[in-house]
PDB file of N, CA and C in Angstrom:
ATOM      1  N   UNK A   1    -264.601-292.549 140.688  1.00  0.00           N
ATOM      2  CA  UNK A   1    -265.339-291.958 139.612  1.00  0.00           C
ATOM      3  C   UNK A   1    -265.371-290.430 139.738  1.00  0.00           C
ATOM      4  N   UNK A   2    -265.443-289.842 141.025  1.00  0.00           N
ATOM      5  CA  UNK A   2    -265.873-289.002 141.269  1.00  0.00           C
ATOM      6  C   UNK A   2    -264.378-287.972 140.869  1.00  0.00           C
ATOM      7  N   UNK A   3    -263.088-288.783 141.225  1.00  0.00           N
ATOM      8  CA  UNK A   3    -262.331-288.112 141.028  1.00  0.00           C
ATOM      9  C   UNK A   3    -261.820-287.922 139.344  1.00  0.00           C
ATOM     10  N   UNK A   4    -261.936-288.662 138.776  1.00  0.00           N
ATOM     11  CA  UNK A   4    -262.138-288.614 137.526  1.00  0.00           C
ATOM     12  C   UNK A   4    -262.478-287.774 136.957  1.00  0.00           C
ATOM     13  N   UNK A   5    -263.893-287.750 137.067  1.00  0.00           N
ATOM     14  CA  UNK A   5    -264.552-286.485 136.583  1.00  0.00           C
ATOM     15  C   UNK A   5    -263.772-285.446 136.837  1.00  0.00           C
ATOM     16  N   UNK A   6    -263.130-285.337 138.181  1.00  0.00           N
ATOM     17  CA  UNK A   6    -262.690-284.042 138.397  1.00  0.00           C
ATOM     18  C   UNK A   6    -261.381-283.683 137.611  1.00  0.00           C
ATOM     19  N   UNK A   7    -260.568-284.406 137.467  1.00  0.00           N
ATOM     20  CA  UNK A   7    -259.732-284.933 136.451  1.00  0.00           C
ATOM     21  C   UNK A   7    -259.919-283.827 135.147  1.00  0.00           C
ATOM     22  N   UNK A   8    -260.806-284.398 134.699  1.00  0.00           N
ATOM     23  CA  UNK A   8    -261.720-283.961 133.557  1.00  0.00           C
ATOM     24  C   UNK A   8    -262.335-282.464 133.070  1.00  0.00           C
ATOM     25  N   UNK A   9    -262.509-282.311 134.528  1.00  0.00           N
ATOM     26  CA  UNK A   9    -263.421-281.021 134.467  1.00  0.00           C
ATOM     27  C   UNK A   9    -261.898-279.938 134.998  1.00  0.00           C
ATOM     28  N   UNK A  10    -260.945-280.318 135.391  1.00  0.00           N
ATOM     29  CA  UNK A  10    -259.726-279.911 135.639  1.00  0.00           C
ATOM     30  C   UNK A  10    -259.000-279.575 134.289  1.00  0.00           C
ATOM     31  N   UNK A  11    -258.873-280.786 133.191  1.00  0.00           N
ATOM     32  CA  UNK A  11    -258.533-280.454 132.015  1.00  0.00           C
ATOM     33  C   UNK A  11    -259.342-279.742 130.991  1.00  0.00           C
ATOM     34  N   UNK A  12    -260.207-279.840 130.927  1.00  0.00           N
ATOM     35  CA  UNK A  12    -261.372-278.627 130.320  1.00  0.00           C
ATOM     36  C   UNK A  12    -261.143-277.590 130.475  1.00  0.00           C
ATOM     37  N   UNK A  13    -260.865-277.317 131.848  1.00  0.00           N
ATOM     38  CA  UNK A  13    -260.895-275.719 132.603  1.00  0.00           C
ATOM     39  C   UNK A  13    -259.536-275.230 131.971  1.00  0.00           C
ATOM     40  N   UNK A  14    -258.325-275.917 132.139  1.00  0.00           N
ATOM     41  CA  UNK A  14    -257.204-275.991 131.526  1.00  0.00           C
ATOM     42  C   UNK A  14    -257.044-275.476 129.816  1.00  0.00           C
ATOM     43  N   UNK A  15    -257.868-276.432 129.355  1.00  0.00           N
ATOM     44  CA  UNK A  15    -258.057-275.906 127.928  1.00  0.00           C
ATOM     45  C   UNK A  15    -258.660-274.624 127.362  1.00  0.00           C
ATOM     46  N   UNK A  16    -259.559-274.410 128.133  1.00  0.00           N
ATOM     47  CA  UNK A  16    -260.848-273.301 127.876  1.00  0.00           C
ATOM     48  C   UNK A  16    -259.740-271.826 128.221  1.00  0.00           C
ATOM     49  N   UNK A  17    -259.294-271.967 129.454  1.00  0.00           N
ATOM     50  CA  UNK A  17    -258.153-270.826 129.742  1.00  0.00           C
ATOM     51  C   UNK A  17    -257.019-270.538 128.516  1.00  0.00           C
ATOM     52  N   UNK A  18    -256.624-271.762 127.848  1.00  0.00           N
ATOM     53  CA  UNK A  18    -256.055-271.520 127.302  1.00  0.00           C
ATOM     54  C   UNK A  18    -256.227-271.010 125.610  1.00  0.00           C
ATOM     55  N   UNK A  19    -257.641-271.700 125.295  1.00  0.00           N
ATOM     56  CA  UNK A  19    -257.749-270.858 124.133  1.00  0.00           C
ATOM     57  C   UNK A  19    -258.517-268.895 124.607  1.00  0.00           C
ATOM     58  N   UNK A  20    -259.158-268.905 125.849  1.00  0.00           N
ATOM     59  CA  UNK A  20    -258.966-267.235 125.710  1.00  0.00           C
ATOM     60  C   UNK A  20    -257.999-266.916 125.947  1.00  0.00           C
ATOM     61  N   UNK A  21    -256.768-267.301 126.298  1.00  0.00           N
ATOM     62  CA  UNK A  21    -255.764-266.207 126.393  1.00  0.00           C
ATOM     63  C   UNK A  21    -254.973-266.511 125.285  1.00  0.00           C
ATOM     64  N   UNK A  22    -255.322-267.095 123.953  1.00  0.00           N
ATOM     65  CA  UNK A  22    -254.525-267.409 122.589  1.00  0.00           C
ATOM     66  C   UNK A  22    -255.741-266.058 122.128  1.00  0.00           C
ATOM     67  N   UNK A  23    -256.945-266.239 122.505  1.00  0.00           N
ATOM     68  CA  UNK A  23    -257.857-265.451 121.880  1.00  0.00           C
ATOM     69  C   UNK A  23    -257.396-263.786 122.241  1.00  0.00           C
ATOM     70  N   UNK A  24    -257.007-263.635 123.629  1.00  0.00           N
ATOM     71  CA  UNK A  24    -257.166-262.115 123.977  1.00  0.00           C
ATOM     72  C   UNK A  24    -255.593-261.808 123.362  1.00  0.00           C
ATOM     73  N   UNK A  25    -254.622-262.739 123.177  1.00  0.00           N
ATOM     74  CA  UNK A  25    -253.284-262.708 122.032  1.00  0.00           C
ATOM     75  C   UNK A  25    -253.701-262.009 120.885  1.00  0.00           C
ATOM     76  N   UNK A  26    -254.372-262.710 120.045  1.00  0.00           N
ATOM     77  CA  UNK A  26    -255.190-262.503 118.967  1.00  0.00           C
ATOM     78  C   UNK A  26    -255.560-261.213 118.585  1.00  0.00           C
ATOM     79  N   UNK A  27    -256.736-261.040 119.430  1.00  0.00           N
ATOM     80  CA  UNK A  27    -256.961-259.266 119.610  1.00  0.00           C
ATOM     81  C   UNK A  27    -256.294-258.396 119.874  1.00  0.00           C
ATOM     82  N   UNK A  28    -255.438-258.540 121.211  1.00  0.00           N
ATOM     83  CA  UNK A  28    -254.705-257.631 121.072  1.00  0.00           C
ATOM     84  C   UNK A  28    -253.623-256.690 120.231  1.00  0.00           C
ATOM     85  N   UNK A  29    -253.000-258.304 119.211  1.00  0.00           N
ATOM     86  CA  UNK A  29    -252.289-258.115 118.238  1.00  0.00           C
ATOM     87  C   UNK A  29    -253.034-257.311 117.080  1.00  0.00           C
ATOM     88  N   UNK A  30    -253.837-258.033 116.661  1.00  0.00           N
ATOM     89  CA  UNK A  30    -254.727-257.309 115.391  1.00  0.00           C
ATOM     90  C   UNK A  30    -255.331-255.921 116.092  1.00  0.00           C
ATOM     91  N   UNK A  31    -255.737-255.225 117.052  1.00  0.00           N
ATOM     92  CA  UNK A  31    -256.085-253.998 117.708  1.00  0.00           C
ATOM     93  C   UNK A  31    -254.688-253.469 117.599  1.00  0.00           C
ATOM     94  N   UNK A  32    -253.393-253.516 118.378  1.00  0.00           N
ATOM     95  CA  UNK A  32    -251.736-253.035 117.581  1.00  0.00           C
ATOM     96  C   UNK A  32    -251.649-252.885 115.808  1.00  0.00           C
ATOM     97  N   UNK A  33    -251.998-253.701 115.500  1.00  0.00           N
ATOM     98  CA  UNK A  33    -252.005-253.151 114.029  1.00  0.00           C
ATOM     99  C   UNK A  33    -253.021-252.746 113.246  1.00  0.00           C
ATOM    100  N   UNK A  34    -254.106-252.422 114.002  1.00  0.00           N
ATOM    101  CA  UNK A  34    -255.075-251.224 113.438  1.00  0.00           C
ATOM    102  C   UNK A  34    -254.456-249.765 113.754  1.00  0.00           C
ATOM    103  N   UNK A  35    -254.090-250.183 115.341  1.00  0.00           N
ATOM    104  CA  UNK A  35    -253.676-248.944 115.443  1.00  0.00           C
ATOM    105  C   UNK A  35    -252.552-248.122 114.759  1.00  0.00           C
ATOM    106  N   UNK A  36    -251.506-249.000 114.329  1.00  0.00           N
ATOM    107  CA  UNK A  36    -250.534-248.871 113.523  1.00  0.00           C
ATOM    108  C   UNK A  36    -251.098-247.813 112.439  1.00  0.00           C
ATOM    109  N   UNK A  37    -251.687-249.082 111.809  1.00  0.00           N
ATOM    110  CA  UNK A  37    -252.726-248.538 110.390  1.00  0.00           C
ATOM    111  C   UNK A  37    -253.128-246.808 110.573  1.00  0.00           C
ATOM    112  N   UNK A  38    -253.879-246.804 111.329  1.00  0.00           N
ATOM    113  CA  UNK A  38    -254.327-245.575 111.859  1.00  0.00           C
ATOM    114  C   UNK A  38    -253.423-244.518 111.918  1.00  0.00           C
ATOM    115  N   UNK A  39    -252.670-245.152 112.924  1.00  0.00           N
ATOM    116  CA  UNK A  39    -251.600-243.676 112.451  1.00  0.00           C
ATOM    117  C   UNK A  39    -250.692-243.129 111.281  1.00  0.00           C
ATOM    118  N   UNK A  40    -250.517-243.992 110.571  1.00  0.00           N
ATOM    119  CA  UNK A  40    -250.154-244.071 109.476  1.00  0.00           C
ATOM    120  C   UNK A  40    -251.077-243.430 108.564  1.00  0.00           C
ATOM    121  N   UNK A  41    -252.395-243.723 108.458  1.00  0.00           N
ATOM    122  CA  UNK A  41    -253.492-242.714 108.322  1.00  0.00           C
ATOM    123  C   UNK A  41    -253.552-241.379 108.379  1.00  0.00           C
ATOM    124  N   UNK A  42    -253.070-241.263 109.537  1.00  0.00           N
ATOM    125  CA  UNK A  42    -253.294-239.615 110.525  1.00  0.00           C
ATOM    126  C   UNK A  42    -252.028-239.146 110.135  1.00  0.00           C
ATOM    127  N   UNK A  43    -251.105-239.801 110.036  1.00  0.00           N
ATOM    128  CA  UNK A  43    -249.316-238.753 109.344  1.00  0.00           C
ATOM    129  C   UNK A  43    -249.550-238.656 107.819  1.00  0.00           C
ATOM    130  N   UNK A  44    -250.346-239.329 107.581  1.00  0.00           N
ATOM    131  CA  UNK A  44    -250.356-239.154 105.834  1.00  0.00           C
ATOM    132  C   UNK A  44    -251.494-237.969 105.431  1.00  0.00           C
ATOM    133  N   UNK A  45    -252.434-237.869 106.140  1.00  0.00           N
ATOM    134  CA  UNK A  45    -253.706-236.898 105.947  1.00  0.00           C
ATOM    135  C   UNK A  45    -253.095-235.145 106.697  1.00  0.00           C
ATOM    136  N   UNK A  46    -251.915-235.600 107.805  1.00  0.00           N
ATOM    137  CA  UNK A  46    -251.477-234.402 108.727  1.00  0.00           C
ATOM    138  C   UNK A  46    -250.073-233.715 107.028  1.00  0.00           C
ATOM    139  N   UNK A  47    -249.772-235.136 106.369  1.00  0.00           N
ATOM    140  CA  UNK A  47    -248.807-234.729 105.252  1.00  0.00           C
ATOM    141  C   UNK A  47    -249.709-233.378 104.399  1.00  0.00           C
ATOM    142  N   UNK A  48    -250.743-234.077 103.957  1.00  0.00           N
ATOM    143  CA  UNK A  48    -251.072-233.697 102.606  1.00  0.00           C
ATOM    144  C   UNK A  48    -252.185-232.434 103.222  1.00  0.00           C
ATOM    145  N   UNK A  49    -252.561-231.705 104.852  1.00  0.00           N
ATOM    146  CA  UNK A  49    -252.422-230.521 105.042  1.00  0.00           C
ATOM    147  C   UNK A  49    -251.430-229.364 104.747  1.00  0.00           C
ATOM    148  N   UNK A  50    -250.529-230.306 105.239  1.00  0.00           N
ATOM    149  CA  UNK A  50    -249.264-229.302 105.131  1.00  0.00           C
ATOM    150  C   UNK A  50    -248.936-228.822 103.724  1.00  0.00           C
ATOM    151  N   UNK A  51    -249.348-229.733 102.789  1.00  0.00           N
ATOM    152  CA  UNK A  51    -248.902-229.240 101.018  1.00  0.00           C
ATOM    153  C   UNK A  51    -250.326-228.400 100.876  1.00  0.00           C
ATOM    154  N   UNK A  52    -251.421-228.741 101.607  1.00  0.00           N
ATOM    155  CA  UNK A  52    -252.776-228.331 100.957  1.00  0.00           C
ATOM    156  C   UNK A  52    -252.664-226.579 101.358  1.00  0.00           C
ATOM    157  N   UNK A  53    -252.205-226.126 102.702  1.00  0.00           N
ATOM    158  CA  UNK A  53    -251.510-225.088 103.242  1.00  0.00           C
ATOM    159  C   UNK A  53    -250.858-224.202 102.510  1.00  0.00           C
ATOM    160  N   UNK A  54    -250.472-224.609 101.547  1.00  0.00           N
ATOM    161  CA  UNK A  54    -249.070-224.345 100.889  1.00  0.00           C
ATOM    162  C   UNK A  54    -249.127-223.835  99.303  1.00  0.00           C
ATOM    163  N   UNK A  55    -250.493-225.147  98.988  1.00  0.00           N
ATOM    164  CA  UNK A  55    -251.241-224.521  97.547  1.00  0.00           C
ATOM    165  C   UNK A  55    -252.192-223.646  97.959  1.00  0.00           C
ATOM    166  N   UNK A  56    -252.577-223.666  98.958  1.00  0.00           N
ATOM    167  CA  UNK A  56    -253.447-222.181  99.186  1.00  0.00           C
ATOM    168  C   UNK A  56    -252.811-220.888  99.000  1.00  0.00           C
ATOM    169  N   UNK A  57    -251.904-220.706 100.013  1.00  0.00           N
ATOM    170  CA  UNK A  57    -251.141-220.251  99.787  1.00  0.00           C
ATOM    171  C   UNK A  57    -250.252-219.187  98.797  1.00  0.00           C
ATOM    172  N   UNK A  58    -250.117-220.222  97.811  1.00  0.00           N
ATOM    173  CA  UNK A  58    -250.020-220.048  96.475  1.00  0.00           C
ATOM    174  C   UNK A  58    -250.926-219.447  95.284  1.00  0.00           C
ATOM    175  N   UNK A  59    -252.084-219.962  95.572  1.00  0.00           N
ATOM    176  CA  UNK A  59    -253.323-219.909  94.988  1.00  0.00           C
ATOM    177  C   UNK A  59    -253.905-218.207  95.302  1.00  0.00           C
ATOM    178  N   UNK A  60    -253.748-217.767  96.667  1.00  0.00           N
ATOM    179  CA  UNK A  60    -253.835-216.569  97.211  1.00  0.00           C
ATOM    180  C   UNK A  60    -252.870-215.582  96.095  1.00  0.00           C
ATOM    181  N   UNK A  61    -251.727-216.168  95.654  1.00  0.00           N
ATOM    182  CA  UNK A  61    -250.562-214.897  95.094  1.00  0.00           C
ATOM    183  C   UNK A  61    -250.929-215.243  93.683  1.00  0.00           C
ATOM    184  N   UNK A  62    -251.738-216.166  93.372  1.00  0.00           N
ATOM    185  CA  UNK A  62    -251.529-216.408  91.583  1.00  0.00           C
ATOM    186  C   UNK A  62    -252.819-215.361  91.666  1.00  0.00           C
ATOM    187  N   UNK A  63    -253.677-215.317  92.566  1.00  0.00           N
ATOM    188  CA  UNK A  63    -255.291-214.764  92.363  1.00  0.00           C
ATOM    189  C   UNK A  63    -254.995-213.499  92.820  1.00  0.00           C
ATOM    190  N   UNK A  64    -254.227-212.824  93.628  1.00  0.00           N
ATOM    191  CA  UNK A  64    -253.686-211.274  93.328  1.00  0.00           C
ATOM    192  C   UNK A  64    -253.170-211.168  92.240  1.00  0.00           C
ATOM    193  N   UNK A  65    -252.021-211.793  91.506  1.00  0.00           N
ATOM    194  CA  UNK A  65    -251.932-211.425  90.134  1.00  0.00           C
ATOM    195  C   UNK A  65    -252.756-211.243  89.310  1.00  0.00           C
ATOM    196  N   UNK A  66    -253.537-212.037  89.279  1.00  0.00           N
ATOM    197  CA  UNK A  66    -254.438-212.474  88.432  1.00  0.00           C
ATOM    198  C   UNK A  66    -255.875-210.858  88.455  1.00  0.00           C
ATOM    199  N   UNK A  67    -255.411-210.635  89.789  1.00  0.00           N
ATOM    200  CA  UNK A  67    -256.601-209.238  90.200  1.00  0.00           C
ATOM    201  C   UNK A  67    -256.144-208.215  89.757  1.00  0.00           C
ATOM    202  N   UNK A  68    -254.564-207.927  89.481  1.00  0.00           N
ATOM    203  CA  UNK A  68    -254.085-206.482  89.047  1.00  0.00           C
ATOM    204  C   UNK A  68    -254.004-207.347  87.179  1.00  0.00           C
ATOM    205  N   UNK A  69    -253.806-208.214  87.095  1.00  0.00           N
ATOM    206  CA  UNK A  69    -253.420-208.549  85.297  1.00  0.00           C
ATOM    207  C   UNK A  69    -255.068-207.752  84.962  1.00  0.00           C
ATOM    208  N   UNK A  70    -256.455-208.518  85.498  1.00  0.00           N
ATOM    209  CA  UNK A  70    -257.630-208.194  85.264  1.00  0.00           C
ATOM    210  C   UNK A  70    -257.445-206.349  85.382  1.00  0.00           C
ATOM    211  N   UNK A  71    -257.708-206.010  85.984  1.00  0.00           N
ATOM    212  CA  UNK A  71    -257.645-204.657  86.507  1.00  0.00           C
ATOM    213  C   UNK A  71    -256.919-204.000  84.911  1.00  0.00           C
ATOM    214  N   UNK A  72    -255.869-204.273  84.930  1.00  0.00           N
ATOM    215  CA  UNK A  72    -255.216-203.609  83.975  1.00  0.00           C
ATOM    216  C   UNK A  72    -255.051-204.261  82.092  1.00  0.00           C
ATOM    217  N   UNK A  73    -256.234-205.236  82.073  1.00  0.00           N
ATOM    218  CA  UNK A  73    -256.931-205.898  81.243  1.00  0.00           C
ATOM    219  C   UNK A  73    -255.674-206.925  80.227  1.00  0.00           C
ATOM    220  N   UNK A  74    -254.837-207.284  81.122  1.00  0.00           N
ATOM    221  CA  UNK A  74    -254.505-208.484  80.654  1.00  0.00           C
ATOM    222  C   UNK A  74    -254.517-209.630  80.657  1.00  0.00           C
ATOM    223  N   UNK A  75    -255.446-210.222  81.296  1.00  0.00           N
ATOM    224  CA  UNK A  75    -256.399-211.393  81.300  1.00  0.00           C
ATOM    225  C   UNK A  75    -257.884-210.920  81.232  1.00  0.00           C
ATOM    226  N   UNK A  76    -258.746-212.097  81.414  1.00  0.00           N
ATOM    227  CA  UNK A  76    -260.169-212.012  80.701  1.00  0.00           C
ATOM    228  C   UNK A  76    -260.552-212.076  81.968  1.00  0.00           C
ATOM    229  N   UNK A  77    -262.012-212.173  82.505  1.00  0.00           N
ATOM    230  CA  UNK A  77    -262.270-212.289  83.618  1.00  0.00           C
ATOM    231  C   UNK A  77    -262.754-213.742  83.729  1.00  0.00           C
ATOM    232  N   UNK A  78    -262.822-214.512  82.719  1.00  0.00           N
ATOM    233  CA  UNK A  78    -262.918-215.547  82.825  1.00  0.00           C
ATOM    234  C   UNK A  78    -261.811-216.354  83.240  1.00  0.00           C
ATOM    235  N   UNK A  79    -260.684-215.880  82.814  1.00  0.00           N
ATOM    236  CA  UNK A  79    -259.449-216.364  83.631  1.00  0.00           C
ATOM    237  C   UNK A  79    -259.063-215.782  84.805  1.00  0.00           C
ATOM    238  N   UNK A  80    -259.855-214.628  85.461  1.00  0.00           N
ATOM    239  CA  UNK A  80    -259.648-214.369  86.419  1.00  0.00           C
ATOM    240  C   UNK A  80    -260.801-215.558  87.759  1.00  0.00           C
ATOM    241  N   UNK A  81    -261.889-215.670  87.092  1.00  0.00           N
ATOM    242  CA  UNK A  81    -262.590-216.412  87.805  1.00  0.00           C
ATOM    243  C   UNK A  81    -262.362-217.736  87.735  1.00  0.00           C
ATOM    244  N   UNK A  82    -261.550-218.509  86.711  1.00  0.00           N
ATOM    245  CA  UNK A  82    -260.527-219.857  86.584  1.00  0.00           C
ATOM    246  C   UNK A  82    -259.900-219.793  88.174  1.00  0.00           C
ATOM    247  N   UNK A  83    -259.053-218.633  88.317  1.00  0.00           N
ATOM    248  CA  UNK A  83    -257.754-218.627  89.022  1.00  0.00           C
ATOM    249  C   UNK A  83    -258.700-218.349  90.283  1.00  0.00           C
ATOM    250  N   UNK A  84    -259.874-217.846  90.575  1.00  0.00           N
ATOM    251  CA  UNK A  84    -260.745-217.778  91.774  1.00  0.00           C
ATOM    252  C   UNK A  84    -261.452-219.264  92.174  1.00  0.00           C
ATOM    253  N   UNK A  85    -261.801-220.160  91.089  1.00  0.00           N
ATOM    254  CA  UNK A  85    -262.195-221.085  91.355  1.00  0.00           C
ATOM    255  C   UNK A  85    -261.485-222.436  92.092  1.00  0.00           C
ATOM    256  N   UNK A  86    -259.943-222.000  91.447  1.00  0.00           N
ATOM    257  CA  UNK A  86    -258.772-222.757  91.867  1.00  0.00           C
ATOM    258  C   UNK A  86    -258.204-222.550  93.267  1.00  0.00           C
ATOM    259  N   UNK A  87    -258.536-221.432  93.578  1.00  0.00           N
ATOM    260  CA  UNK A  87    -258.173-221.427  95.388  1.00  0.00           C
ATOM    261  C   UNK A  87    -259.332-221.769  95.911  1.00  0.00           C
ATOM    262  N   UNK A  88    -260.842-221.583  95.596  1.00  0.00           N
ATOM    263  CA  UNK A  88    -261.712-222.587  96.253  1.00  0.00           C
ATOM    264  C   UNK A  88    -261.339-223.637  96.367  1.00  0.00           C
ATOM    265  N   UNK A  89    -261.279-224.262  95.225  1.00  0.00           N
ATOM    266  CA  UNK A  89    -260.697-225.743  95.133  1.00  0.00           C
ATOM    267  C   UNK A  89    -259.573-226.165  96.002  1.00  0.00           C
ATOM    268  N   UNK A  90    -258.700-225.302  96.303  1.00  0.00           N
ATOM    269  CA  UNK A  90    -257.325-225.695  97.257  1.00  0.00           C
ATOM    270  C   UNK A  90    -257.885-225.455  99.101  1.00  0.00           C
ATOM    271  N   UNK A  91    -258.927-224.290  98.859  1.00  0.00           N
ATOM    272  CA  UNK A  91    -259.169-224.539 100.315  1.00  0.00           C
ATOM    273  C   UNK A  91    -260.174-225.443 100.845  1.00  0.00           C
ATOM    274  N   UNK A  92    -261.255-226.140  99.747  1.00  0.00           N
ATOM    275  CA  UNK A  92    -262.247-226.930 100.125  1.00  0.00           C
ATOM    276  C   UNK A  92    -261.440-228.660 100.263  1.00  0.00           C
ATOM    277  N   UNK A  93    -259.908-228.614  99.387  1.00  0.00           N
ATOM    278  CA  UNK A  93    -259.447-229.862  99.814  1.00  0.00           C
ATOM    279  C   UNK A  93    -258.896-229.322 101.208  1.00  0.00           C
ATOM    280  N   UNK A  94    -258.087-228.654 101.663  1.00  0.00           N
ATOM    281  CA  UNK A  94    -257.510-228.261 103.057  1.00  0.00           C
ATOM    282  C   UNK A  94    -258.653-228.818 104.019  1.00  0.00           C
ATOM    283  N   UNK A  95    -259.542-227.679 103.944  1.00  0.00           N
ATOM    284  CA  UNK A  95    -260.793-228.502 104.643  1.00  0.00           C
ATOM    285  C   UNK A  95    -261.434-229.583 104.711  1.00  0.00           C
ATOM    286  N   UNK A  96    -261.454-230.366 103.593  1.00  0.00           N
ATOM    287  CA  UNK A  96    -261.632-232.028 103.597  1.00  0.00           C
ATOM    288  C   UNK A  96    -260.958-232.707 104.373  1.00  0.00           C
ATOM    289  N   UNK A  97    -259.330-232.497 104.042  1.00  0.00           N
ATOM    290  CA  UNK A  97    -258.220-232.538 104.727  1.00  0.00           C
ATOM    291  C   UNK A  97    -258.476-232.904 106.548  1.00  0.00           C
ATOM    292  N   UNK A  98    -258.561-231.580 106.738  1.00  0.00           N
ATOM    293  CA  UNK A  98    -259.000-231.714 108.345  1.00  0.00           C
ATOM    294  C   UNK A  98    -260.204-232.157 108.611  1.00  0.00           C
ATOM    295  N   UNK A  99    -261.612-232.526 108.202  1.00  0.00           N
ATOM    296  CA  UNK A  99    -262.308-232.982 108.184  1.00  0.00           C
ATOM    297  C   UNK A  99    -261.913-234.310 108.467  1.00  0.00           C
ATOM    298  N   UNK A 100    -261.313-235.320 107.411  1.00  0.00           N
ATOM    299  CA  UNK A 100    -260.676-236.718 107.440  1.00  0.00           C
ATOM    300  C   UNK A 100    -259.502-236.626 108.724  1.00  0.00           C
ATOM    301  N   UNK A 101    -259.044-235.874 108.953  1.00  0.00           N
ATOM    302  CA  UNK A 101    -257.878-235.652 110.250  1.00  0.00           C
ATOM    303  C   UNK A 101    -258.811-236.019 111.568  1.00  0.00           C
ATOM    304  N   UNK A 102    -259.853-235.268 111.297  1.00  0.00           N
ATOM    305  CA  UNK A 102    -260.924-235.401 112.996  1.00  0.00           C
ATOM    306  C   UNK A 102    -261.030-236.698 113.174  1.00  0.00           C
ATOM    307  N   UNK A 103    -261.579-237.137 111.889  1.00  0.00           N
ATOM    308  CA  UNK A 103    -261.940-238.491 112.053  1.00  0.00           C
ATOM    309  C   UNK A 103    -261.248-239.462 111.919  1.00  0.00           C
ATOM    310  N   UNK A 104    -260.060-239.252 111.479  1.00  0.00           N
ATOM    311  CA  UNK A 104    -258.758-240.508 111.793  1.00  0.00           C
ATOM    312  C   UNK A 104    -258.544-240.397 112.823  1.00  0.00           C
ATOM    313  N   UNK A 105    -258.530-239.503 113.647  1.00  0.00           N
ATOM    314  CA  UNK A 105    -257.809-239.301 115.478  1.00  0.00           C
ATOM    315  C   UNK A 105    -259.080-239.571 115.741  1.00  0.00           C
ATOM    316  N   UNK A 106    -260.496-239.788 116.000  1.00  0.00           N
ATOM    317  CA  UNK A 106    -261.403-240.354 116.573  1.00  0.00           C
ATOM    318  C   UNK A 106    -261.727-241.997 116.572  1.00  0.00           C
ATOM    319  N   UNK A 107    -261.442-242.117 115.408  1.00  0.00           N
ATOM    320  CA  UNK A 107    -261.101-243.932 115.388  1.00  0.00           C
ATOM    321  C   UNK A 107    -259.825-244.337 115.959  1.00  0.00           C
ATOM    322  N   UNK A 108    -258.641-243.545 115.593  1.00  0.00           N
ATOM    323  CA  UNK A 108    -257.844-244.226 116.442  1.00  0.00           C
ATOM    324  C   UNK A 108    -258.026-244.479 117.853  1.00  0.00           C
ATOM    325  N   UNK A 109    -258.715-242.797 118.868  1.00  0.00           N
ATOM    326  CA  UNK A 109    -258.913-243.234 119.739  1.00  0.00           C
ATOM    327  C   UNK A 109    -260.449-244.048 120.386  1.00  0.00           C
ATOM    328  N   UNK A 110    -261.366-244.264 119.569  1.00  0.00           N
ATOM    329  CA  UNK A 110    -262.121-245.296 119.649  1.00  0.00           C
ATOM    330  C   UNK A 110    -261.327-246.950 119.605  1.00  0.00           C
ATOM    331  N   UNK A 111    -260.489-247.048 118.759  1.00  0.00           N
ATOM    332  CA  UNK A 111    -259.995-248.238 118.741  1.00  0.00           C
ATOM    333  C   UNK A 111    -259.222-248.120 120.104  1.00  0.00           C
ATOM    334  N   UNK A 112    -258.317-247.282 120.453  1.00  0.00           N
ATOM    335  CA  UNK A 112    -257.344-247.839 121.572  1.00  0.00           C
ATOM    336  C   UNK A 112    -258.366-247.976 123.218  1.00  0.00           C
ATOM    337  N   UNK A 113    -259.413-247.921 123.019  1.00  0.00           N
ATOM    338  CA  UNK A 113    -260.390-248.133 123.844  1.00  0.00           C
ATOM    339  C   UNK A 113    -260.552-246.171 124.625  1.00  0.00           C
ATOM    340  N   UNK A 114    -260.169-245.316 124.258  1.00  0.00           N
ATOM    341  CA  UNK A 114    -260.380-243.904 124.657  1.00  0.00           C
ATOM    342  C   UNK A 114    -261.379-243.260 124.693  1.00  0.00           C
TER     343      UNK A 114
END
């Protein structure tokens, strides 16, 4: 009887091992493709710095024009303050930008256990 049981408590132990290590399978896989996710995240947000960079940039040379056109009264100043409002606008996304950057590289490395 006695061995029986043990039998028993032998195949249990057997089983139980085997669904955590289907389980720590499991996780590990789905934790690989968060992380995936994530970076994919972080190259797409590191993308759309690099253009946000770029309309600033830009935004800087349309708003000097825009300072000598005023100056020499060929625009209004209302279109001069249009073309001022529009490089706010390009640098407050830049800055969003990296804002969402911090925090995609902090979850990623929260997820990879870091």
């Amino acid at each position: 009887m006695i061995g029986t049981l043990t039998k028993q408590l032998g195949k249990s132990l057997k089983i139980n091992k085997e669904i955590i290590d289907n389980q720590q399978e499991i996780f590990t896989l789905n934790t690989n493709i968060e992380l995936n996710q994530q970076l994919t995240e972080i190259n797409k947000i590191s993308s759309f710095i690099e253009s946000d960079k770029t309309i600033v940039e830009l935004r800087k040379q349309i708003l000097k024009s825009a300072k000598s056109q005023l100056k020499n009264g060929v625009i209004t100043s209302s279109a001069y303050i249009t073309e001022l409002t529009n490089l706010f606008e390009a640098e407050n996304n830049l800055n969003t930008h990296k804002i969402q950057l911090l925090l995609a590289k902090a979850n990623f490395k929260t997820t990879k256990g870091n």
